[in-house]
Protein backbone atom coordinates (compact mmCIF):
# COMPACT_ATOMS: atom_id res chain seq x y z
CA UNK A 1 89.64 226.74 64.24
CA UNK A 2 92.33 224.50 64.57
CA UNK A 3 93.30 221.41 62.68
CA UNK A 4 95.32 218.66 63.65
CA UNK A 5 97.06 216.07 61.10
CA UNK A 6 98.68 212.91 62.26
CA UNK A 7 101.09 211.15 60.43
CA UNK A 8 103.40 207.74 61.15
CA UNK A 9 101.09 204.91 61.07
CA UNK A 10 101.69 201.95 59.27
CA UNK A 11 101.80 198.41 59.73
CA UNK A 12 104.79 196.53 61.59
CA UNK A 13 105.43 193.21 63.21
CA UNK A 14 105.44 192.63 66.76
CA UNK A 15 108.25 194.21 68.76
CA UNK A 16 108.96 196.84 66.16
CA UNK A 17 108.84 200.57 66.64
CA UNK A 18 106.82 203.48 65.54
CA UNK A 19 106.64 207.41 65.80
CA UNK A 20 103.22 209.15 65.21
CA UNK A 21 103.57 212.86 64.44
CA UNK A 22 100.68 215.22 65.28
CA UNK A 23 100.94 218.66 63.33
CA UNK A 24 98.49 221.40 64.93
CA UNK A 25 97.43 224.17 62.39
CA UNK A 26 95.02 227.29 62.66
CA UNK A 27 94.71 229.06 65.43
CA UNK A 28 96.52 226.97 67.72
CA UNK A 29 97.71 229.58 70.24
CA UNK A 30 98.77 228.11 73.49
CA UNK A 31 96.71 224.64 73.87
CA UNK A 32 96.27 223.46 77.52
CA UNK A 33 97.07 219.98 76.78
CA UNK A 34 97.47 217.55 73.66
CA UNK A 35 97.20 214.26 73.51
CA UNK A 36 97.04 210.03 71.92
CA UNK A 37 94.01 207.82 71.59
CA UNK A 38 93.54 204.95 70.04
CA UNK A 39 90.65 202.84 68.97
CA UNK A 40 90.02 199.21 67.92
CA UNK A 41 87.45 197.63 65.61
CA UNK A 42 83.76 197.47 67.85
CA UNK A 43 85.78 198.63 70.90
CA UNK A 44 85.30 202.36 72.50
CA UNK A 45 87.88 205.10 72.26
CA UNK A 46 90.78 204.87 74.46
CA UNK A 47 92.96 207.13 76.50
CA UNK A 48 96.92 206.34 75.26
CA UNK A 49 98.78 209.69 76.73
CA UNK A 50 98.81 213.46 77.21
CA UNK A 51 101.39 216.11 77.62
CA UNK A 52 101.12 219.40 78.95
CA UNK A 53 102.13 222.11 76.29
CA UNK A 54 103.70 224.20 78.90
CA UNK A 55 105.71 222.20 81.56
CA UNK A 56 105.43 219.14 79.53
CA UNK A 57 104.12 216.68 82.30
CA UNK A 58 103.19 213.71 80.95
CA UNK A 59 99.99 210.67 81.27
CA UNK A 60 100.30 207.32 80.16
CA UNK A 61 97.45 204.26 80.15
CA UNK A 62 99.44 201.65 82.32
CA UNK A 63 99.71 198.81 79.45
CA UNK A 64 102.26 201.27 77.75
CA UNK A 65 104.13 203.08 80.22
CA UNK A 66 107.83 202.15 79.47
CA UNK A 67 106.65 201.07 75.98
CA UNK A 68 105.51 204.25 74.95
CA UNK A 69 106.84 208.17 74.85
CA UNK A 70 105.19 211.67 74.18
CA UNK A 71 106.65 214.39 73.35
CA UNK A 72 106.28 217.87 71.85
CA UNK A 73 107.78 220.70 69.93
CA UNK A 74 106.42 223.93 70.71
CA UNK A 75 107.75 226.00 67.78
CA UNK A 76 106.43 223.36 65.22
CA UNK A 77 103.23 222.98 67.18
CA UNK A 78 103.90 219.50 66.64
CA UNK A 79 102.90 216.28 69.01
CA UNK A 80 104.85 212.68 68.80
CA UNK A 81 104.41 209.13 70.13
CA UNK A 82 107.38 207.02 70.03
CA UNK A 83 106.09 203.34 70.08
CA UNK A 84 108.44 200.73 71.16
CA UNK A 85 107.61 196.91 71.51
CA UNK A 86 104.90 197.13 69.77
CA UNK A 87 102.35 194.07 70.45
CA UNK A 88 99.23 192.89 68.50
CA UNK A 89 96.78 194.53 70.99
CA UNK A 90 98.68 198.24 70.35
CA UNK A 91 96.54 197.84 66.86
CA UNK A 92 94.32 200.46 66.54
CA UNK A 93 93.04 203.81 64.28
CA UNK A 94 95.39 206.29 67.15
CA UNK A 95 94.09 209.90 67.44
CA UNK A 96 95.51 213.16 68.41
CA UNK A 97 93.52 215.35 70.09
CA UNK A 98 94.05 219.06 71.23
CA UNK A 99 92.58 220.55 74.76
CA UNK A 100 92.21 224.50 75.55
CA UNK A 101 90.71 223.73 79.16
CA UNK A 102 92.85 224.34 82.07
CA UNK A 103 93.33 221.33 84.15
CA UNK A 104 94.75 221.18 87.54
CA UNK A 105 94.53 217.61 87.83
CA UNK A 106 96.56 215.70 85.01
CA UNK A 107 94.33 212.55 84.86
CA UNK A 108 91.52 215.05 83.79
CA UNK A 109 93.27 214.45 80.37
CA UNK A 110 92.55 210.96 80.19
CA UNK A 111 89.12 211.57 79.33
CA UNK A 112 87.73 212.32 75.82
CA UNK A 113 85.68 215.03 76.89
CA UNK A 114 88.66 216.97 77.68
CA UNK A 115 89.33 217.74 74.20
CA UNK A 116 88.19 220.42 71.76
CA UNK A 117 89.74 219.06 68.60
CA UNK A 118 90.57 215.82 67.32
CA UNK A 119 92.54 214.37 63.79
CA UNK A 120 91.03 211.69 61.22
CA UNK A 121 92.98 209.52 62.87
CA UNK A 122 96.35 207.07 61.57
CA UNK A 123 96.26 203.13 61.27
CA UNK A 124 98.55 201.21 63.34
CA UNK A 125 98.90 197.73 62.29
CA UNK A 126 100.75 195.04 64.44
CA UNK A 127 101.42 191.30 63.07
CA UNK A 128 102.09 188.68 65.43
């Protein structure tokens, strides 16, 4: 089993910064693939970004792509989102999530079903 614990939320104004953290405990091994959602009150989960834990390519939803950066640390087993420029609409409950399936295609990982595990999930908070 393998648990994931996100950390970094918080509330901000618009235009400020944030970093999520994403610790991965248990039997972690090698996962394919970890990676951001978020979700807003009555709206459906959404994809945010991925990474590939080996390689390290990375997936981004278009409306944060220069706003936003994943990253990982193998040896901690730990998963980050910088958030830059934050804006009202970036408000959401974000999730990590972990994937052990094998995907050649990249955009596979934009999909919720791709996962196997997911966190409780961290507030993020953005005043206009």
């Amino acid at each position: 089993q393998v648990q994931l614990v996100e950390s970094g939320g918080g509330l901000v104004q618009a235009g400020d910064s944030l970093r999520l953290s994403c610790a991965a405990s248990g039997r972690t091994a090698s996962p394919s693939a970890m990676g951001w959602f978020r979700q807003a009150p009555g709206k459906e989960r959404e994809f945010v970004a991925a990474i590939r834990w080996s390689g390290g390519n990375t997936y981004y939803r278009d409306s944060v792509k220069g706003r936003y950066t994943i990253s990982r640390d193998n040896a901690k087993n730990t998963m980050y989102l910088q958030m830059n420029s934050l804006k009202p609409e970036d408000a959401a409950v974000y999730y990590c999530a972990l994937s052990e399936k094998g995907y050649n295609a990249g955009s596979l990982y934009r999909r919720t079903v791709a996962y196997d595990y997911w966190g409780q999930g961290t507030q993020v908070t953005v005043s206009s």
